[in-house]
N, C-alpha and C. Protein backbone atom coordinates (compact mmCIF):
# COMPACT_ATOMS: atom_id res chain seq x y z
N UNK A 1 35.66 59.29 77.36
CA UNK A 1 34.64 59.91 78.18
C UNK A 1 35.20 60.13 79.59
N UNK A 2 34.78 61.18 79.92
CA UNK A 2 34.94 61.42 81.40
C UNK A 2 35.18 60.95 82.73
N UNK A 3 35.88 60.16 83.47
CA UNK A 3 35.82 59.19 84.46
C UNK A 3 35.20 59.62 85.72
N UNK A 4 34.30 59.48 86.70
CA UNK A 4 34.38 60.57 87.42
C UNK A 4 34.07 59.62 89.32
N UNK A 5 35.03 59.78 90.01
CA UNK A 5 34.90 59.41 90.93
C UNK A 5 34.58 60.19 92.76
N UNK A 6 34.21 59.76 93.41
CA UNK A 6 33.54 60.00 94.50
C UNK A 6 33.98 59.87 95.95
N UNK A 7 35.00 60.83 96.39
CA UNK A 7 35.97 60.43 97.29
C UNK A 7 35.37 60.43 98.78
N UNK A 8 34.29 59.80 99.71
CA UNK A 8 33.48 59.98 100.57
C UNK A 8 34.24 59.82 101.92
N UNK A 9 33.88 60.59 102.50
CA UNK A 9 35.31 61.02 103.42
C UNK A 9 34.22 60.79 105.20
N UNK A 10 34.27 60.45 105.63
CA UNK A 10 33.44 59.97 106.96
C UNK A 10 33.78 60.73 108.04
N UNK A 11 33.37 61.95 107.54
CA UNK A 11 33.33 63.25 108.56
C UNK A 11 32.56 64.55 108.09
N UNK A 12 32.26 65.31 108.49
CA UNK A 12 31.44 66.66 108.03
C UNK A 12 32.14 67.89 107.97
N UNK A 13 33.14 67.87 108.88
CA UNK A 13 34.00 69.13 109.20
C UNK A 13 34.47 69.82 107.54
N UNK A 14 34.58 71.02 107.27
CA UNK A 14 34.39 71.89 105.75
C UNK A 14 36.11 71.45 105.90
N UNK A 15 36.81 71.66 107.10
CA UNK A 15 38.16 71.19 106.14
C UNK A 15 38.74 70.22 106.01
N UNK A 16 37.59 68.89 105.98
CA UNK A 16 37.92 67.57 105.43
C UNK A 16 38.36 67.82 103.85
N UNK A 17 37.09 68.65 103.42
CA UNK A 17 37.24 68.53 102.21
C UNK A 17 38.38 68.89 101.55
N UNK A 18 39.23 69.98 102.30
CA UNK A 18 40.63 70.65 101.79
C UNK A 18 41.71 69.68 102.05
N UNK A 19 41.44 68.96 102.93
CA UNK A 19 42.89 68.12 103.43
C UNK A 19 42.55 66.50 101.90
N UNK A 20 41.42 66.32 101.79
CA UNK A 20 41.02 65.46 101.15
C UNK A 20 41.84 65.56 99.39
N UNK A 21 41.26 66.77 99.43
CA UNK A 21 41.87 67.46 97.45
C UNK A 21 43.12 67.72 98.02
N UNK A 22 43.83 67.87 99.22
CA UNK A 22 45.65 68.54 99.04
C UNK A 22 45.84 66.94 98.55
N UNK A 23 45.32 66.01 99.21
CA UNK A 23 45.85 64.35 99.23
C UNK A 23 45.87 64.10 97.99
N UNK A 24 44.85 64.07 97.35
CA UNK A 24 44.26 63.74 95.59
C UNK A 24 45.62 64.50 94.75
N UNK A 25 45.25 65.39 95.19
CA UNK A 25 46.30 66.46 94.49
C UNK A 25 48.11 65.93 94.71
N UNK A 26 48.22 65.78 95.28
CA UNK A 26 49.50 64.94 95.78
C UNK A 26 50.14 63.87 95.20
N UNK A 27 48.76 63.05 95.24
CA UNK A 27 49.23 61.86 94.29
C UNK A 27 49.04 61.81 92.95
N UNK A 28 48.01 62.63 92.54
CA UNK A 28 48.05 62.79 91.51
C UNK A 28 49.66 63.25 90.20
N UNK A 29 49.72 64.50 91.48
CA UNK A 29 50.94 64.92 90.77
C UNK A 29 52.11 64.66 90.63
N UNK A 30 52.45 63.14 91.92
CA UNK A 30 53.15 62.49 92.03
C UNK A 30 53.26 61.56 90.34
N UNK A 31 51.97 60.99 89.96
CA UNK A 31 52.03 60.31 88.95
C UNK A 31 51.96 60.65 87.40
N UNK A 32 51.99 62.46 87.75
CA UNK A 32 52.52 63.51 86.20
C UNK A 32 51.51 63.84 85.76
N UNK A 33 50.39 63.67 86.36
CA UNK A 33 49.03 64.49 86.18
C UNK A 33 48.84 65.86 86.55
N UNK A 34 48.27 66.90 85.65
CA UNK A 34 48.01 68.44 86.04
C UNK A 34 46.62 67.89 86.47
N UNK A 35 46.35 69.31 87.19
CA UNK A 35 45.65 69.13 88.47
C UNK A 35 44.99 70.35 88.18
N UNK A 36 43.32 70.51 88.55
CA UNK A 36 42.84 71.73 88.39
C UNK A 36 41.55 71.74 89.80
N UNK A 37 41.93 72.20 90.93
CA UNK A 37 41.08 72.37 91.63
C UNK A 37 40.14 73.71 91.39
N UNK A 38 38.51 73.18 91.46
CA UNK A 38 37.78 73.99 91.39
C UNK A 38 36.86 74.45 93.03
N UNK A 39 37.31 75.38 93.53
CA UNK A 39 37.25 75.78 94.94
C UNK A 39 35.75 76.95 94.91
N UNK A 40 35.35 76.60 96.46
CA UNK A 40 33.69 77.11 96.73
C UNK A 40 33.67 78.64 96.17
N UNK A 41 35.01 79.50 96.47
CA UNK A 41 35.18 80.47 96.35
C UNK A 41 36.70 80.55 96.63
N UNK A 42 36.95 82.71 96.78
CA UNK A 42 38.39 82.18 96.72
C UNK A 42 38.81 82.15 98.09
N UNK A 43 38.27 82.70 99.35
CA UNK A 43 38.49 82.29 100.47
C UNK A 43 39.08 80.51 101.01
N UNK A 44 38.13 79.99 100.29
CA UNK A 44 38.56 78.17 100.57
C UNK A 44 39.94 78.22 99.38
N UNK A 45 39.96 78.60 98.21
CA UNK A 45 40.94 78.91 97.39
C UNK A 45 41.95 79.16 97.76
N UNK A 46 42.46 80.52 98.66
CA UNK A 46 43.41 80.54 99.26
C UNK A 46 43.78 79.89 100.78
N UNK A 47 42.47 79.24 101.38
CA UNK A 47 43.33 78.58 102.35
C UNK A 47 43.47 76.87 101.79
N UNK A 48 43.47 76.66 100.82
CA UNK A 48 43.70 75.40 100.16
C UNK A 48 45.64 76.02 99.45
N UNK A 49 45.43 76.69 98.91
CA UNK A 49 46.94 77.76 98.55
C UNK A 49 47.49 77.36 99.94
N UNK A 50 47.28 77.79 100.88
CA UNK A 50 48.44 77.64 101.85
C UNK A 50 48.63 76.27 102.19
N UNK A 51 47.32 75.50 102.29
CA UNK A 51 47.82 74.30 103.19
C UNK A 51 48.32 73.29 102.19
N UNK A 52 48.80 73.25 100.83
CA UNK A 52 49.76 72.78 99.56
C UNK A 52 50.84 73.20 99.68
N UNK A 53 50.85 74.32 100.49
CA UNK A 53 52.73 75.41 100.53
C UNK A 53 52.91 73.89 102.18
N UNK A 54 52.26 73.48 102.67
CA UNK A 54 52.93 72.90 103.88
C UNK A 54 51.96 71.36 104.10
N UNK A 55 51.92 70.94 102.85
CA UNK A 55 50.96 69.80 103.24
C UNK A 55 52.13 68.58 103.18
N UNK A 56 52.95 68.20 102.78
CA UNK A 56 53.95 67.50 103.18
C UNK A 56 55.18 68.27 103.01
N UNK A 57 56.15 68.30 104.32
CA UNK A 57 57.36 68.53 104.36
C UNK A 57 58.54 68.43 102.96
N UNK A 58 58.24 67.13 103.15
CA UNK A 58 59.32 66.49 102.10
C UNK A 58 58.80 66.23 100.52
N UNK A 59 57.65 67.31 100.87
CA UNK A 59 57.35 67.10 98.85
C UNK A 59 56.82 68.69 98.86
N UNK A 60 56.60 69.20 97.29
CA UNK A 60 56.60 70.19 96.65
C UNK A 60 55.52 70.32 95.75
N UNK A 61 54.47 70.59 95.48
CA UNK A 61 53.32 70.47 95.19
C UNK A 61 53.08 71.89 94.47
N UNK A 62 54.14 71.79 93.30
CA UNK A 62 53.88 73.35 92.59
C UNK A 62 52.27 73.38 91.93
N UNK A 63 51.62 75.45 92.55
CA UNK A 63 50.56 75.24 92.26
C UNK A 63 50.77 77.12 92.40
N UNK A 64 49.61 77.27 91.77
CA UNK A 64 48.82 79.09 91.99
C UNK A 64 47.73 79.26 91.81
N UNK A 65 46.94 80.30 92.48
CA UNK A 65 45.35 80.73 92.17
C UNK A 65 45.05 80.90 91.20
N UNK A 66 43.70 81.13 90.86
CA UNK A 66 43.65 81.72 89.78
C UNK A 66 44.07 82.88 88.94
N UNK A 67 44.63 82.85 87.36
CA UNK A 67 45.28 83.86 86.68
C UNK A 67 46.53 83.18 86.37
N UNK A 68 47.35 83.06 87.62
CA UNK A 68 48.50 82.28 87.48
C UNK A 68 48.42 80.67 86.98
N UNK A 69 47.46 80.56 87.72
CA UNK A 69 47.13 78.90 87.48
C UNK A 69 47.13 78.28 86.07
N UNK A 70 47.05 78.73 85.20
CA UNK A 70 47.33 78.46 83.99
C UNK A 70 49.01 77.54 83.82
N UNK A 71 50.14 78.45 84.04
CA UNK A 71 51.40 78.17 84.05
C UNK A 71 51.37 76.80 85.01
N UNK A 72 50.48 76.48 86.07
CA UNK A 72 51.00 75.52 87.18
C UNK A 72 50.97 73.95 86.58
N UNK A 73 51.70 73.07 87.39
CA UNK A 73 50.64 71.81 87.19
C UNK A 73 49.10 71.36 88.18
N UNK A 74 49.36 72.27 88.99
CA UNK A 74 47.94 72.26 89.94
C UNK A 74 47.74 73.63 90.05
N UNK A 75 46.14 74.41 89.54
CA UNK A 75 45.47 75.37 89.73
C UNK A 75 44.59 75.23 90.64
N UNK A 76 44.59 76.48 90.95
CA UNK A 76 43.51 76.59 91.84
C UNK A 76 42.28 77.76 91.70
N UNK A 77 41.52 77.04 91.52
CA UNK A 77 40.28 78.31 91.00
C UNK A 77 38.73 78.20 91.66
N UNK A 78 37.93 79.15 91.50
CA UNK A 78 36.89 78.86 92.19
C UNK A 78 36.21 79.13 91.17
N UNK A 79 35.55 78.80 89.59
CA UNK A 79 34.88 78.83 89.16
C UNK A 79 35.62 79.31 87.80
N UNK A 80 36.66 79.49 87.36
CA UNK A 80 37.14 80.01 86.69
C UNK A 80 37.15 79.10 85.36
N UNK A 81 37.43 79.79 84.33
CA UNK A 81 37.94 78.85 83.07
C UNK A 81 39.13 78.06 83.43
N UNK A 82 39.50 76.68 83.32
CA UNK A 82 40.43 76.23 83.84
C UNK A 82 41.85 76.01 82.86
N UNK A 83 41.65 77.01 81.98
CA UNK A 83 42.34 77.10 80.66
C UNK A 83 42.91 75.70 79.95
N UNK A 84 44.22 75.65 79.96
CA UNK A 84 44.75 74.39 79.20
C UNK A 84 44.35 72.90 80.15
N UNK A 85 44.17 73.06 81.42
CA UNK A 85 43.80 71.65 82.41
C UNK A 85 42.89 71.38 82.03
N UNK A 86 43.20 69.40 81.73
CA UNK A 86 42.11 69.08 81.01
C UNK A 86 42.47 67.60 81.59
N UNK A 87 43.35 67.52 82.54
CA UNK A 87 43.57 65.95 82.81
C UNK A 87 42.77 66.00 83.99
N UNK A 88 43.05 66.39 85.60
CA UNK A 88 42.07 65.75 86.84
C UNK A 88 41.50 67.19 87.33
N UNK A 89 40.42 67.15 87.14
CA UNK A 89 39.58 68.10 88.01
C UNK A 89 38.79 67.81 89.33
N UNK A 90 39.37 68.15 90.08
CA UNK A 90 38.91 68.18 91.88
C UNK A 90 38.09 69.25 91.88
N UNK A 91 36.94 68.79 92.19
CA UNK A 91 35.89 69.80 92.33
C UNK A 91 34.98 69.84 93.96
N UNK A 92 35.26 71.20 94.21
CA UNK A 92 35.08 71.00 95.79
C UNK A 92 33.91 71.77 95.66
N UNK A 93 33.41 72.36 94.73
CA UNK A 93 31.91 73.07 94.74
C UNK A 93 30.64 72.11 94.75
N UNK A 94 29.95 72.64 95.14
CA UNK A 94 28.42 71.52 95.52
C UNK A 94 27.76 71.34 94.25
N UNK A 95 27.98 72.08 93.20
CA UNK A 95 27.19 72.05 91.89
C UNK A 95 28.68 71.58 90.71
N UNK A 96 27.59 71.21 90.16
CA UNK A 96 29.41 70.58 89.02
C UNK A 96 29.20 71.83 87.98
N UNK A 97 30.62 71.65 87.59
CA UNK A 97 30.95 72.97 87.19
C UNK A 97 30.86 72.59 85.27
N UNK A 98 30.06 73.56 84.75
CA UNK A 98 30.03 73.47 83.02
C UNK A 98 31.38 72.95 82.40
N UNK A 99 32.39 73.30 82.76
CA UNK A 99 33.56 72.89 82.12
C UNK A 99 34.23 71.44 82.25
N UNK A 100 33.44 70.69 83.64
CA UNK A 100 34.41 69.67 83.77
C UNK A 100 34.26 68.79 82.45
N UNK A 101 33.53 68.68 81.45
CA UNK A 101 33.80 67.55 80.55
C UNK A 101 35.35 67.42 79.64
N UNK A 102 35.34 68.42 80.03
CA UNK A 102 36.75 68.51 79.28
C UNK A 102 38.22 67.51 79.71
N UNK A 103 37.77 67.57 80.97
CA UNK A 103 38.78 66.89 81.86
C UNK A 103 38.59 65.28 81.50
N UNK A 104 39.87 64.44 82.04
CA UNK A 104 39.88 63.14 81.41
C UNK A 104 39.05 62.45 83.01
N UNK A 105 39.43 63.60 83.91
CA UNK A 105 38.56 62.30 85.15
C UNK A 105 38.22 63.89 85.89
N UNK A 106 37.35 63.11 87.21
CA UNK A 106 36.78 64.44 87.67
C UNK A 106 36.59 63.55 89.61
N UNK A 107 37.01 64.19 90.27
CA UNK A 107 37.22 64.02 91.42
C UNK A 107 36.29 64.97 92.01
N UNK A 108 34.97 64.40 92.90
CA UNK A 108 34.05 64.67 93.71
C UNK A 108 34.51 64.71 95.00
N UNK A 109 34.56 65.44 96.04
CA UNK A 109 34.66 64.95 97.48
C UNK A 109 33.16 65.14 98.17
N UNK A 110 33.02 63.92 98.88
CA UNK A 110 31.80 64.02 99.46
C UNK A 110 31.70 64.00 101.30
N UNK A 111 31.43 65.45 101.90
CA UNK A 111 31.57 64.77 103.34
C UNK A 111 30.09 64.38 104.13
N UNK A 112 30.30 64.34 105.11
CA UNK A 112 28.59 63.53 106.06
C UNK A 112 28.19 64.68 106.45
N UNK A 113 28.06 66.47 105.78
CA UNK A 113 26.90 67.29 105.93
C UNK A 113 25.96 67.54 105.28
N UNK A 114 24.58 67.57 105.46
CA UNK A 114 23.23 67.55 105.08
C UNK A 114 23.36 67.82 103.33
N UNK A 115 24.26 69.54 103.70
CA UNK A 115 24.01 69.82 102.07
C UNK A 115 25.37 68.85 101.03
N UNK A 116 26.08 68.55 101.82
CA UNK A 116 27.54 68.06 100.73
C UNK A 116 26.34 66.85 100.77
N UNK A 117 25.95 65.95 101.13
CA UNK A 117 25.66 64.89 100.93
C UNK A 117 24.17 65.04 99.93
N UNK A 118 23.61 65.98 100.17
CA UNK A 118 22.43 66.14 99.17
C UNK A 118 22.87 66.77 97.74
N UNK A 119 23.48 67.86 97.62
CA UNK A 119 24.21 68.13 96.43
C UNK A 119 24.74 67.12 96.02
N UNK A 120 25.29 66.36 96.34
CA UNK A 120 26.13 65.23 95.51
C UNK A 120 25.60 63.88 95.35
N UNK A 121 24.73 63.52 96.11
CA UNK A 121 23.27 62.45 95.49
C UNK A 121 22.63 63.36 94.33
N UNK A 122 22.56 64.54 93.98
CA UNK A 122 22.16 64.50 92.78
C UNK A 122 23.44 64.99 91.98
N UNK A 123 24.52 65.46 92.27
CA UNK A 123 25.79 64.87 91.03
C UNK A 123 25.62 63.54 90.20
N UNK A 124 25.51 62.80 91.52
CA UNK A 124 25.93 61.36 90.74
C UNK A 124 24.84 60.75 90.12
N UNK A 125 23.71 61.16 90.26
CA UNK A 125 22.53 60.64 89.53
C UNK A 125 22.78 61.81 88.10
N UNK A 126 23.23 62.73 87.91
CA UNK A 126 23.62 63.60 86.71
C UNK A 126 24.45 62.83 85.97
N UNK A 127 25.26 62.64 86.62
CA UNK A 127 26.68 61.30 85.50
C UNK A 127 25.71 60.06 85.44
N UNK A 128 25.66 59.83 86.42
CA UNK A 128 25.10 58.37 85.89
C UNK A 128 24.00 58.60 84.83
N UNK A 129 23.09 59.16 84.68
CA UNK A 129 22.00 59.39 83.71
C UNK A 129 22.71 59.81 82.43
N UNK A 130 23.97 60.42 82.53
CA UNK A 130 24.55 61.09 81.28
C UNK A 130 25.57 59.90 80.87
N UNK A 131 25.12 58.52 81.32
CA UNK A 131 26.05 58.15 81.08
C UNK A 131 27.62 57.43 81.32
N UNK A 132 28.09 58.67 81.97
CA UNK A 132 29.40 58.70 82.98
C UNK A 132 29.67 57.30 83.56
N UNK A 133 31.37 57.34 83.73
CA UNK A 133 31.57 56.22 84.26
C UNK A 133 31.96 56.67 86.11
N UNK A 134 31.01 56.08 86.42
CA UNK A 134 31.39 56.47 88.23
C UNK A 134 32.11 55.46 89.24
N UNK A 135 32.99 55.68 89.72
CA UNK A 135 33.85 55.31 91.02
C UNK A 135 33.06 55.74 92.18
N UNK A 136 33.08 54.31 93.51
CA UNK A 136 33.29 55.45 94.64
C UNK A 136 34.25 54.54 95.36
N UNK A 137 35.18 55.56 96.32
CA UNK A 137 36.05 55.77 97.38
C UNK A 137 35.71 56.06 98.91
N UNK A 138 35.93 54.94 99.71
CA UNK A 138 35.62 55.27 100.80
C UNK A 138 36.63 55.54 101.67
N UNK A 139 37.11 56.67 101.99
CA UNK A 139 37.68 57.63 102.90
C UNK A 139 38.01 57.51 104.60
């Protein structure tokens, strides 16, 4: 079943949330996990694309938008089918997305604005009622 944890980040600013999933994403892929970020749209999409081309110097964080993202070990999509990724889904949208069950874990970021914090008090009452096993992370 699904693992799904809650990365709560103690700030509001919208590009907590991007610097938050480059991090996830990082280590993740450090430890041979594909990676499927699901982004608000593709605007946050592509500036999440750039800041992976320069989020650490000394590491390499192969990834592409959607279409390409298929071939990567980290995609990047904003709503898309996330084709063969089925290991960590980072989901930066306020509503959870139909596909994440597929995935073996599912990475929430939560920051301190009105709506991230209200959308995602009712995420986690969705897993938890369904079940789900929930983490949280304090940031």
């Amino acid at each position: 079943m699904t693992r799904v944890g809650f990365y709560v980040v103690q700030a509001a600013e919208a590009t907590q949330r991007l610097t938050v999933a480059a991090r996830l994403a990082d280590k993740a892929f450090a430890q041979g996990h594909r990676i499927y970020i699901n982004a608000v749209d593709r605007a946050q999409a592509e500036a999440l694309d750039q800041l992976l081309w320069s989020y650490r110097p000394s590491s390499f964080l192969p990834h592409a938008l959607a279409g390409d993202a298929l071939a990567q070990p980290i995609g990047i999509g904003w709503g898309q089918d996330p084709g063969d990724h089925n290991d960590l889904l980072i989901n930066l949208q306020l509503d959870i997305p139909a596909f994440f069950s597929r995935f073996a874990r599912v990475a929430e970021v939560v920051t301190q604005d009105e709506d991230s914090l209200a959308a995602l008090r009712e995420s986690w009452m969705f897993y938890k009622d369904r079940g789900y096993q929930l983490e949280k992370h304090d940031l």
